[in-house]
C-alpha atoms as a PDB file:
ATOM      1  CA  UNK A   1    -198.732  15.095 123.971  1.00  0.00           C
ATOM      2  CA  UNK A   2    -198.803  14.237 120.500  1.00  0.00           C
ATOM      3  CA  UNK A   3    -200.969  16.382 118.626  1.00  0.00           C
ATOM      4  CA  UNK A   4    -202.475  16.098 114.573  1.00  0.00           C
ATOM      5  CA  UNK A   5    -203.894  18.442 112.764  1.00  0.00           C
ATOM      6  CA  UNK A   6    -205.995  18.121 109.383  1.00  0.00           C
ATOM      7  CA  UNK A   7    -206.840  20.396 106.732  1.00  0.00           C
ATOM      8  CA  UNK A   8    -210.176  19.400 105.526  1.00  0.00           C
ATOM      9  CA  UNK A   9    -210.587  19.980 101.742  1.00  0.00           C
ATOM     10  CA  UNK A  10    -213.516  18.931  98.994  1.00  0.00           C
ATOM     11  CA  UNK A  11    -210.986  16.196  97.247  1.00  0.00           C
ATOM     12  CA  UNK A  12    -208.149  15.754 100.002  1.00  0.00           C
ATOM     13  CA  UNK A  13    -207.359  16.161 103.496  1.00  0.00           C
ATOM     14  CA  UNK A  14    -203.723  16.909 104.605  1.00  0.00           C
ATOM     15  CA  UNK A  15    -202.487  16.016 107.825  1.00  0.00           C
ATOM     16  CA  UNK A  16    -199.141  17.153 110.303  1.00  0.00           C
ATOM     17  CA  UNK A  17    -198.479  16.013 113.234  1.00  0.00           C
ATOM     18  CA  UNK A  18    -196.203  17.139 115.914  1.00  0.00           C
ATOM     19  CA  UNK A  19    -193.537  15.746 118.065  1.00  0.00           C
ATOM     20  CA  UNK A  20    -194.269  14.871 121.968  1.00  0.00           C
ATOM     21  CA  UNK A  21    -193.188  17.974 123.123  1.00  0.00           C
ATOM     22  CA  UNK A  22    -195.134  20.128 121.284  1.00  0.00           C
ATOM     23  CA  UNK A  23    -191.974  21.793 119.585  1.00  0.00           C
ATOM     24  CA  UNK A  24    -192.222  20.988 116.098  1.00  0.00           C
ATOM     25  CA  UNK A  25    -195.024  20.135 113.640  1.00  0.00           C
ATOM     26  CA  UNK A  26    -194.197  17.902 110.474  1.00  0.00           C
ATOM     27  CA  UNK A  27    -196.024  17.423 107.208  1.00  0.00           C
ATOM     28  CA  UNK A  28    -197.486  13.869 107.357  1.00  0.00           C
ATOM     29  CA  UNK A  29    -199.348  12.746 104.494  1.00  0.00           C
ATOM     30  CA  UNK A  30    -202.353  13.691 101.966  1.00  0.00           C
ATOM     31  CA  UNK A  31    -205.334  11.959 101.675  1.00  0.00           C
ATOM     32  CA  UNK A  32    -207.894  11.865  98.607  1.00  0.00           C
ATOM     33  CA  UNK A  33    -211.503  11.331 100.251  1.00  0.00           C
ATOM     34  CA  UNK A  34    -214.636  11.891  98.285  1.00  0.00           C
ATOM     35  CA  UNK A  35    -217.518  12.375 101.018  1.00  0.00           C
ATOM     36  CA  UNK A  36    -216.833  14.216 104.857  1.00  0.00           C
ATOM     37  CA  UNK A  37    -217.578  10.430 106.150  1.00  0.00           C
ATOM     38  CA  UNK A  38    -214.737   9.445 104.444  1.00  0.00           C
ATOM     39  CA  UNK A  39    -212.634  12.187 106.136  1.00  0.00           C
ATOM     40  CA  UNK A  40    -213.982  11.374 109.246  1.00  0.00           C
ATOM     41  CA  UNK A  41    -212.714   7.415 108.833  1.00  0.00           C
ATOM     42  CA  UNK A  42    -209.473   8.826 107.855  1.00  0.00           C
ATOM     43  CA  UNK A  43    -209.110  10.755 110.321  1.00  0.00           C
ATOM     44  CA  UNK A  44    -209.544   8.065 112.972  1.00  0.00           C
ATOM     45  CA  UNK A  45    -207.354   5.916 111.642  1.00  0.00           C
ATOM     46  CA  UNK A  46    -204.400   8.750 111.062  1.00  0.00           C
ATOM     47  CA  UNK A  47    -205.246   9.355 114.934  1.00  0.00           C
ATOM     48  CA  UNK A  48    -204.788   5.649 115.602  1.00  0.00           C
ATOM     49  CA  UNK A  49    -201.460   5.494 113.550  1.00  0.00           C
ATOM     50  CA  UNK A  50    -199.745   8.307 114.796  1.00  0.00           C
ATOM     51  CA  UNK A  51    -201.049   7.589 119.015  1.00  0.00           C
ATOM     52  CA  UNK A  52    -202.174  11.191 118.569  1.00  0.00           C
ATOM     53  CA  UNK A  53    -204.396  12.616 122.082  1.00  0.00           C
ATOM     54  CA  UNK A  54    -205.960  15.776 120.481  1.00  0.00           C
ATOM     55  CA  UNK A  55    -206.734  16.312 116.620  1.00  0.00           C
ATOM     56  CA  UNK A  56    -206.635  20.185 115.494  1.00  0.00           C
ATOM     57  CA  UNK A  57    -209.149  20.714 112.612  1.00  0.00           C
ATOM     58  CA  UNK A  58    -208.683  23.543 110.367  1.00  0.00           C
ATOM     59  CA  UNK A  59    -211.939  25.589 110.521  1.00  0.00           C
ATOM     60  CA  UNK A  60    -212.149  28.169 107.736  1.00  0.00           C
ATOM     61  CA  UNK A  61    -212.409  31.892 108.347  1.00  0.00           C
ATOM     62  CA  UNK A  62    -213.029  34.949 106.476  1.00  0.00           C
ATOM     63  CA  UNK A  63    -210.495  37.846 106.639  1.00  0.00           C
ATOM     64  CA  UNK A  64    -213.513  39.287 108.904  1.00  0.00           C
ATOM     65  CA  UNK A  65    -213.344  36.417 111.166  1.00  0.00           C
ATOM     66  CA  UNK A  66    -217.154  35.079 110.673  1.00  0.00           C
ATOM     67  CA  UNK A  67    -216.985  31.532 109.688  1.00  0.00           C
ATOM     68  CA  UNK A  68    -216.003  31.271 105.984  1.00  0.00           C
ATOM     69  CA  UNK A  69    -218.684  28.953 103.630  1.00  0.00           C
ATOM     70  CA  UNK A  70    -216.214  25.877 104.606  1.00  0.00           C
ATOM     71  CA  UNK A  71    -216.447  25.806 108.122  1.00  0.00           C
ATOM     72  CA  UNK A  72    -219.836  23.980 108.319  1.00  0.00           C
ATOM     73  CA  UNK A  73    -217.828  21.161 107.119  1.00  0.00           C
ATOM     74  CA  UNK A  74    -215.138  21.282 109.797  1.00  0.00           C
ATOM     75  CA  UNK A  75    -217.586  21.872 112.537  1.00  0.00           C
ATOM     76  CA  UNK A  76    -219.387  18.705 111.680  1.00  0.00           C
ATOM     77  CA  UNK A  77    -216.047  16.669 111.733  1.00  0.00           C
ATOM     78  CA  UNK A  78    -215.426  18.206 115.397  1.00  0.00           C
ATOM     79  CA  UNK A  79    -218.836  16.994 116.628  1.00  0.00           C
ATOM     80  CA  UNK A  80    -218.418  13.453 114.903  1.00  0.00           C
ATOM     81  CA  UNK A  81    -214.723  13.131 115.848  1.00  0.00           C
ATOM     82  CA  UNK A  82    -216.448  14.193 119.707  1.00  0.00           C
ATOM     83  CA  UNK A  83    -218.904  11.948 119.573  1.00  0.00           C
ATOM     84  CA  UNK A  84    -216.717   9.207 118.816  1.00  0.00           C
ATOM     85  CA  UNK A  85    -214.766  10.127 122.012  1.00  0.00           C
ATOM     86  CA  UNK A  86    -211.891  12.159 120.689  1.00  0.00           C
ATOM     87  CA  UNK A  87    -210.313  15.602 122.095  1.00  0.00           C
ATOM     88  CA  UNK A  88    -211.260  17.342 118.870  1.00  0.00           C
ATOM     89  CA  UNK A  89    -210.890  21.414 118.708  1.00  0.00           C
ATOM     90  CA  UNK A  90    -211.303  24.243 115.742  1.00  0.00           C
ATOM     91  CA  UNK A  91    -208.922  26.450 114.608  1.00  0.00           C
ATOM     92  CA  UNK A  92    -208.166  29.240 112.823  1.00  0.00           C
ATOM     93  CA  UNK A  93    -206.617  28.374 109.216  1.00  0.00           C
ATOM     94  CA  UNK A  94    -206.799  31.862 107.811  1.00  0.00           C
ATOM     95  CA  UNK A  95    -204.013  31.976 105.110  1.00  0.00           C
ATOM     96  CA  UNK A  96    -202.277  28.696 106.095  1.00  0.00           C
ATOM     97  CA  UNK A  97    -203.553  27.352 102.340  1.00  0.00           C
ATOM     98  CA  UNK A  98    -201.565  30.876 100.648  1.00  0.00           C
ATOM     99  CA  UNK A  99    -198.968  30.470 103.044  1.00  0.00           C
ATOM    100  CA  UNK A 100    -197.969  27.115 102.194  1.00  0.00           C
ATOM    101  CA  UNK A 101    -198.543  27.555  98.556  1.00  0.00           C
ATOM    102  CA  UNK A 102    -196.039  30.547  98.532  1.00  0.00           C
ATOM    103  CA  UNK A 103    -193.593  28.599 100.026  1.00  0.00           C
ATOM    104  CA  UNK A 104    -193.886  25.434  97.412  1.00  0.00           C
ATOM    105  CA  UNK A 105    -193.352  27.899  94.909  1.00  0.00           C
ATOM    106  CA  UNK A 106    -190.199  29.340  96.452  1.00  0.00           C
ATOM    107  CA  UNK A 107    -188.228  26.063  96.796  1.00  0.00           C
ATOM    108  CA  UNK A 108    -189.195  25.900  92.467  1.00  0.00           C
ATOM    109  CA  UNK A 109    -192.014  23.139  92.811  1.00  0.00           C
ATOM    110  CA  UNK A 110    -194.167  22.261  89.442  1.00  0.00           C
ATOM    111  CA  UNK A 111    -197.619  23.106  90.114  1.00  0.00           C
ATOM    112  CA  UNK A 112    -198.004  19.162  90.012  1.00  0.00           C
ATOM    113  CA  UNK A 113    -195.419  19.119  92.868  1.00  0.00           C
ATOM    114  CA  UNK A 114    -196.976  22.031  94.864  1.00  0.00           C
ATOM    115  CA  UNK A 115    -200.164  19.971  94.262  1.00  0.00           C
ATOM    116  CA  UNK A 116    -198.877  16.769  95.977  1.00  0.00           C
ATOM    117  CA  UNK A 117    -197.635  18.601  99.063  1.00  0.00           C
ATOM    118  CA  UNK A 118    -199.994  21.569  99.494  1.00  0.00           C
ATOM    119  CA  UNK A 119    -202.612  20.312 102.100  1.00  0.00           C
ATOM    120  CA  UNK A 120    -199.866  18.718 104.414  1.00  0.00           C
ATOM    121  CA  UNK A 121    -197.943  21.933 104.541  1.00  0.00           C
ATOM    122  CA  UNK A 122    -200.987  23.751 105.265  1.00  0.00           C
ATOM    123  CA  UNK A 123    -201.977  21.057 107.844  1.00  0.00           C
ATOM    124  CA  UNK A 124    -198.314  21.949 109.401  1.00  0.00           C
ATOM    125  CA  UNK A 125    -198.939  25.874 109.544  1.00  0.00           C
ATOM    126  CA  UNK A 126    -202.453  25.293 110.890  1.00  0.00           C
ATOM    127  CA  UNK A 127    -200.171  23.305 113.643  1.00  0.00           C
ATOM    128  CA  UNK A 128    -197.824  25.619 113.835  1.00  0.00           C
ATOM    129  CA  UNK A 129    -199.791  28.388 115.130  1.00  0.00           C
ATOM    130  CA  UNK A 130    -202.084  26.052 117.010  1.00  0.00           C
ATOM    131  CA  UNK A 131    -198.425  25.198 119.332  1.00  0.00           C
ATOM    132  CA  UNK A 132    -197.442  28.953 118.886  1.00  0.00           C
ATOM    133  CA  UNK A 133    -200.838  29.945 120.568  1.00  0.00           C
ATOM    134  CA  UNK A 134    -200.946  27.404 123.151  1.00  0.00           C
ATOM    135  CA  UNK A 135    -197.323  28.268 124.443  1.00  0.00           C
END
């Protein structure tokens, strides 16, 4: 099954997607949007680009594990993406964002470069784990 995952952000919303046999999860692309309805149209057409059956939403968490002041956001992106008849779940993204930044920063990227990359490398660890888990 070929699965996508998006990290939803205020200015952009990075995407990964993985290959058909749920092995590996790849950076795919960056998006700038400007409202969560924008997002949402993105998102359906990344779905309908890449054949993906199940989109993976990031859904922001505190260190505590209550739902950090982001997650309203995903949560309405799952019920839209639902209503519109996709297979739509949440998941944890706690770190993924630090994560990939740290590792931008180790292969020597300008913060300009780190910038242009960040979201779709966090996209791939928030698909990453979501594979790891579901093994």
């Amino acid at each position: 099954m070929i699965i996508i995952a998006v990290d939803p952000g205020e200015r952009r919303v990075g995407f990964a997607v993985c290959d058909a046999e749920e092995m590996i999860a790849s950076p795919l692309k960056i998006e700038t949007v400007r409202s969560t309805a924008e997002a949402i149209r993105i998102i359906e057409e990344s779905v309908e680009e890449t054949g993906a059956e199940r989109i993976v939403i990031g859904y922001p968490r505190n260190m505590n594990g209550k739902p950090g002041p982001k997650a309203k956001e995903s949560e309405e992106i799952m019920q839209k993406l639902r209503e519109y008849g996709y297979d739509a779940v949440l998941f944890d993204e706690r770190l993924t964002t630090a994560e990939a930044e740290r590792s931008l920063k180790d292969a020597n990227l300008s913060r300009k470069q780190r910038t242009s990359h960040l979201d779709a490398i966090a996209a791939q660890r928030i698909l990453a784990s979501y594979l790891a888990s579901a093994r």
